[in-house]
C-alpha atoms as a PDB file:
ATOM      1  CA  UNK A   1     -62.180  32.520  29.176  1.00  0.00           C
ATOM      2  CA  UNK A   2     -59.859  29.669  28.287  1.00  0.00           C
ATOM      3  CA  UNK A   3     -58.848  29.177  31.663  1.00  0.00           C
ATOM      4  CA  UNK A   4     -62.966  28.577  32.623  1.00  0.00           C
ATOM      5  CA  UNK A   5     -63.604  26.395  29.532  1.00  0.00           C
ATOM      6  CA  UNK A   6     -59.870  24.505  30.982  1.00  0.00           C
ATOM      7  CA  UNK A   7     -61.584  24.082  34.328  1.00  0.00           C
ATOM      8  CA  UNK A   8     -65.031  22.768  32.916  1.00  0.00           C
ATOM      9  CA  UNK A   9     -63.279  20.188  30.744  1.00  0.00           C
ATOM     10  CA  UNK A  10     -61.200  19.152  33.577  1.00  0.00           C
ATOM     11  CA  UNK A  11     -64.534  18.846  35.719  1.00  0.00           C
ATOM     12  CA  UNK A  12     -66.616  17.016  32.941  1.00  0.00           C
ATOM     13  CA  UNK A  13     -63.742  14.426  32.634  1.00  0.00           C
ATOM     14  CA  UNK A  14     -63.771  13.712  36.666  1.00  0.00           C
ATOM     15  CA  UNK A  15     -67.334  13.426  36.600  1.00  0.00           C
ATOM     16  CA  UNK A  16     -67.496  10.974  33.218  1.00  0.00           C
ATOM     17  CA  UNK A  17     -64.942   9.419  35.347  1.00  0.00           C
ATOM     18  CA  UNK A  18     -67.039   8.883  38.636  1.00  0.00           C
ATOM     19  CA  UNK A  19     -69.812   7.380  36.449  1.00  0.00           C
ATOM     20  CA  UNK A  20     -68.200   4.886  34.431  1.00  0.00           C
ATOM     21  CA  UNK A  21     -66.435   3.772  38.039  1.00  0.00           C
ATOM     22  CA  UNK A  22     -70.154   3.518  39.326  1.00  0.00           C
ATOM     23  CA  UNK A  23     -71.386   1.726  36.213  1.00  0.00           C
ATOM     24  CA  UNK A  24     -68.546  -0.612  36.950  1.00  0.00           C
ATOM     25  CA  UNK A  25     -69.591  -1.337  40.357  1.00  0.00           C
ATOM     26  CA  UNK A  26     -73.171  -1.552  39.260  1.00  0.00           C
ATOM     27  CA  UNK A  27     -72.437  -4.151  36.701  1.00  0.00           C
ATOM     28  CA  UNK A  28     -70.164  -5.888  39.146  1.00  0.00           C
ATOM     29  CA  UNK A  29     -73.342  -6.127  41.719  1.00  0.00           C
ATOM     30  CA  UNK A  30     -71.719  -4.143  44.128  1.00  0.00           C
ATOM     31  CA  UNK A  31     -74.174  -1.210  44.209  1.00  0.00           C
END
């Protein structure tokens, strides 16, 4: 069970990741 809740935390970190990289590129205009 840790292991899962390991993996989930590792996946919600590369997706808030992703976004703020594509909020960055939106802000920059380069959507």
């Amino acid at each position: 069970m840790d292991l899962a809740m390991d993996d989930r935390h590792a996946y919600l970190e590369l997706l808030s990741d992703q976004l703020q990289r594509e909020a960055a590129a939106a802000k920059s205009g380069r959507r």
